[in-house]
Structures are given as structure tokens and as C-alpha cells.
Protein backbone atom coordinates (compact mmCIF):
# COMPACT_ATOMS: atom_id res chain seq x y z
CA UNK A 1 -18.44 24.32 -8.12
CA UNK A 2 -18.02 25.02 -4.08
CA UNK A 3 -20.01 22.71 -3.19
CA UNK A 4 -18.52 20.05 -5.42
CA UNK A 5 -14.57 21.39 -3.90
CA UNK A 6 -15.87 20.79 -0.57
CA UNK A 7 -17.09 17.53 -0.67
CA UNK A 8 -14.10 16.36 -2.79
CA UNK A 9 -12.13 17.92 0.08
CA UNK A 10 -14.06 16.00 2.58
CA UNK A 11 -13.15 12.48 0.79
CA UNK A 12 -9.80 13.45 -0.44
CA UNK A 13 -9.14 14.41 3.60
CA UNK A 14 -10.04 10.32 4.57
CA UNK A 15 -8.45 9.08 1.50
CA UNK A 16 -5.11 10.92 2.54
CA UNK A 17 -5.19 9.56 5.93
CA UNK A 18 -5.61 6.04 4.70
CA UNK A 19 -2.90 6.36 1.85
CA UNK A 20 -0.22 7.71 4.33
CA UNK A 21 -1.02 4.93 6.79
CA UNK A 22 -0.76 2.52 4.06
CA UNK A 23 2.52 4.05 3.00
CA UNK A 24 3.60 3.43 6.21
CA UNK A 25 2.67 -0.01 5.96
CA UNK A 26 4.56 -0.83 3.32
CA UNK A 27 7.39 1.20 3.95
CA UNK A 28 7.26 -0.66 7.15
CA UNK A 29 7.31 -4.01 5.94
CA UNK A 30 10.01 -3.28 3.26
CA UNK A 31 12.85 -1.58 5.55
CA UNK A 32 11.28 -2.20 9.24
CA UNK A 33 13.02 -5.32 9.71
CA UNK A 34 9.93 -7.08 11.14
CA UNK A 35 8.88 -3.32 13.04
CA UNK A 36 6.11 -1.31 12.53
CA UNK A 37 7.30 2.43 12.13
CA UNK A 38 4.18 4.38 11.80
CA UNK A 39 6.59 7.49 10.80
CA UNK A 40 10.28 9.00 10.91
CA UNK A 41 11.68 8.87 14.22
CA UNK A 42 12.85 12.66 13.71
CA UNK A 43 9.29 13.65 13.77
CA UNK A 44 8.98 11.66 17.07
CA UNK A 45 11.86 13.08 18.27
CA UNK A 46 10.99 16.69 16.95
CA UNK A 47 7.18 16.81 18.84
CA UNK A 48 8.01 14.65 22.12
CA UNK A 49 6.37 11.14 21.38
CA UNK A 50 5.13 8.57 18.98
CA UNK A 51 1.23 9.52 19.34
CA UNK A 52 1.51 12.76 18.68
CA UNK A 53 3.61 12.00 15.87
CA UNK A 54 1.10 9.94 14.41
CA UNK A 55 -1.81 12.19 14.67
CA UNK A 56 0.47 14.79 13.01
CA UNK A 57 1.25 12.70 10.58
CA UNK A 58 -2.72 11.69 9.84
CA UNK A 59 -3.38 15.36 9.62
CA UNK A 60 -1.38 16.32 7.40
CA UNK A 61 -1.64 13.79 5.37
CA UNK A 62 -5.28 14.28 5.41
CA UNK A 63 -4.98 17.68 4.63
CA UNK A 64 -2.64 16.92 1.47
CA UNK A 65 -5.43 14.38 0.32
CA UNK A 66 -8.37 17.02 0.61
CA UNK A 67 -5.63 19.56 -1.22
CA UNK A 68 -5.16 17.01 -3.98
CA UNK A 69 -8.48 16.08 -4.20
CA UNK A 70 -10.66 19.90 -3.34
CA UNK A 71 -7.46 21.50 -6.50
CA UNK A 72 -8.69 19.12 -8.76
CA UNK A 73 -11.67 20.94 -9.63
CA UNK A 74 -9.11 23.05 -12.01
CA UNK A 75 -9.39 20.07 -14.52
CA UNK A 76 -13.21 20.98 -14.88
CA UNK A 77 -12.69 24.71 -15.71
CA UNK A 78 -12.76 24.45 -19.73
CA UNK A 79 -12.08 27.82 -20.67
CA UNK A 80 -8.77 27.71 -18.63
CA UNK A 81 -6.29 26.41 -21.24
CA UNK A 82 -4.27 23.11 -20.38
CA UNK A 83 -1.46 24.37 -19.33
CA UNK A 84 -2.68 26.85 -16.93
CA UNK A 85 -5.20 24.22 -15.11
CA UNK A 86 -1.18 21.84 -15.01
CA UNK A 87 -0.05 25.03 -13.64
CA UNK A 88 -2.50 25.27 -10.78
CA UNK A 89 -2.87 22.63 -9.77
CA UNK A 90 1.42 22.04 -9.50
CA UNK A 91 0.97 25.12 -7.76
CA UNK A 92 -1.30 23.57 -5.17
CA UNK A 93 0.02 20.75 -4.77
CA UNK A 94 3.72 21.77 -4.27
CA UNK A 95 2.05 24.63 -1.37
CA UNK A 96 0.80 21.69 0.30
CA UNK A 97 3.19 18.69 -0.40
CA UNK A 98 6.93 20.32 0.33
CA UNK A 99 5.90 21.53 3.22
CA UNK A 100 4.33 18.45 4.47
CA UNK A 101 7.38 16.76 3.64
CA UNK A 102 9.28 18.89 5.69
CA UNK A 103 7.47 19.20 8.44
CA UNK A 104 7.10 14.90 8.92
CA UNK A 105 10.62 14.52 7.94
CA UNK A 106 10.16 12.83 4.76
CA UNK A 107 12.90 14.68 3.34
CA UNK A 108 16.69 15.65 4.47
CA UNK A 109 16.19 18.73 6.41
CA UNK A 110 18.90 20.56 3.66
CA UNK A 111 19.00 22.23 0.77
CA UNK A 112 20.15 19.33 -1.00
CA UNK A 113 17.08 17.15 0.82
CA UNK A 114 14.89 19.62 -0.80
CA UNK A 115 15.96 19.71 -4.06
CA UNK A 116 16.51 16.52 -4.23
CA UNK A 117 12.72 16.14 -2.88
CA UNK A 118 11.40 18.57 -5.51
CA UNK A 119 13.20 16.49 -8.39
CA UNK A 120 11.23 13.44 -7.86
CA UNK A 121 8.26 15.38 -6.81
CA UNK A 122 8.52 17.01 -10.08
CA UNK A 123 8.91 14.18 -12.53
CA UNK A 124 5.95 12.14 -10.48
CA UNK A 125 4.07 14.69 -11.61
CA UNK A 126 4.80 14.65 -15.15
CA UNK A 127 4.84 11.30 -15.76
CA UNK A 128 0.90 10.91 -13.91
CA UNK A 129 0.12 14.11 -15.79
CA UNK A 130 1.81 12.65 -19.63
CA UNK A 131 -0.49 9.33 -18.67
CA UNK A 132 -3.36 10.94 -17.82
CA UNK A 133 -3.12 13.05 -21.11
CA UNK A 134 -2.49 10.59 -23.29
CA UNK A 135 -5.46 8.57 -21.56
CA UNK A 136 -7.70 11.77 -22.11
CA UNK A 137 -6.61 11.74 -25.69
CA UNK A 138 -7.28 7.87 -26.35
CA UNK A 139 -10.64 8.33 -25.09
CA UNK A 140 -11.14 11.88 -27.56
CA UNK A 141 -10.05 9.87 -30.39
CA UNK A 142 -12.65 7.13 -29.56
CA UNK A 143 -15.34 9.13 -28.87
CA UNK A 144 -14.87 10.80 -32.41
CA UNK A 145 -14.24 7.31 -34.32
CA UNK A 146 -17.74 6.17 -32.95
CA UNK A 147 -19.15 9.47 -33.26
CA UNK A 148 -17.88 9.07 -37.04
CA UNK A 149 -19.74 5.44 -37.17
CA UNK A 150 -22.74 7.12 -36.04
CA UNK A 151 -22.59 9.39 -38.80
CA UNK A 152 -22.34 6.95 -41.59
């Protein structure tokens, strides 16, 4: 089970980088006005120049990929009920996404930024996790209608 954490880590850590430079891509090409902006120009602002922005920015978004990808392990441990694996692993990833939001400025730096930051962090998350259940469940009710053939 470590091992298996570690190397999901490892991947999840590359797969972050390249889906938060890919975010910026197209975040870029939507409101840049014909301007790359590899991030917020707070963060730039906040650590002293655009390069270390960026590698700031690649970090932590590398770390939030290995977090995502290391905490979903929780989804293999069957005697944890369902809910308690969907409460572990919101539990991860909120302890590494809101503060990686904060610290690269992808929210308001408020109260009201925040909340307003949870909200749609929060209903992300239940919409992936109602379509992955309902996936899971498809795929249960399959498996049991061809187990049922096999039977017959």
C-alpha cells in the first residue's frame, strides 16, 4: 500500500505540474488578450519576480497533484465505509488545495475570497464524486447482469 502511495505520488507530482501549466494556458488564451500570464501578478508581486513565481507555482501545483493522486489510495481501503474514504480524502484535498490557492493568489485574499473559494471547491467535488459513484454503480450492476448470464 506504501509503495503503491508513493509512486502514485511521484506521477500525480508531474501530472500536477503539467495540469497547472495547462490551466495557465488556457486561462491565458481566454482573458490574456493575446499575453501569456503564466500566473497572478499578485504572486509576482508578493515573491519579487515572474521566475520565481513560476517555479512556486509548479511546486505547488505539483505537490497538490501528488496529494490528489498519493490520498487516493483511500478508495482502495474496503473495510472503510464510503463515506469515511469521501471524508478523507475531502479532508486531504482541502489541507492541500485552500492553501495552495491562497498562497498563488487564486483566490481574493478575504474572507469572502475564501468562502467563496470553498463553495465551488465544494460542489466540484460533489459533482466528480456523484459521477464517479454513479459510474461505480453502472459498472456493479453490469458485472452482476453478466455474472447472472453466466449463471443460467
Amino acid at each position: 500500500m506504501k509503495k503503491n502511495c508513493v509512486k502514485r505520488g511521484i506521477f500525480g507530482f508531474c501530472m500536477g505540474i503539467g495540469i497547472g501549466h495547462l490551466i495557465s494556458i488556457g486561462l491565458s488564451l481566454a482573458w490574456g488578450n493575446g499575453y501569456y500570464s503564466p500566473c497572478e501578478p499578485q504572486l509576482v508581486q508578493s515573491v519579487g519576480n515572474e521566475v520565481l513565481a513560476v517555479l512556486l507555482q509548479a511546486f505547488l501545483c505539483g505537490l497538490l497533484g501528488a496529494g490528489c493522486a498519493a490520498g487516493s489510495v483511500v478508495w482502495e481501503l474496503e473495510r472503510w465505509s464510503i463515506a469515511r474514504q469521501t471524508g478523507v480524502y475531502f479532508l486531504i484535498l482541502s489541507v492541500i488545495m485552500l492553501p495552495t490557492a491562497y498562497v498563488l493568489y487564486w483566490m481574493e485574499h478575504s474572507l469572502g475570497g475564501f468562502l467563496g473559494y470553498l463553495g465551488i471547491f465544494v460542489l466540484i467535488f460533489l459533482i466528480m464524486w456523484v459521477v464517479e459513484y454513479n459510474i461505480c454503480r453502472y459498472n456493479v450492476k453490469r458485472m452482476n447482469r453478466n455474472l447472472n448470464k453466466i449463471e443460467r
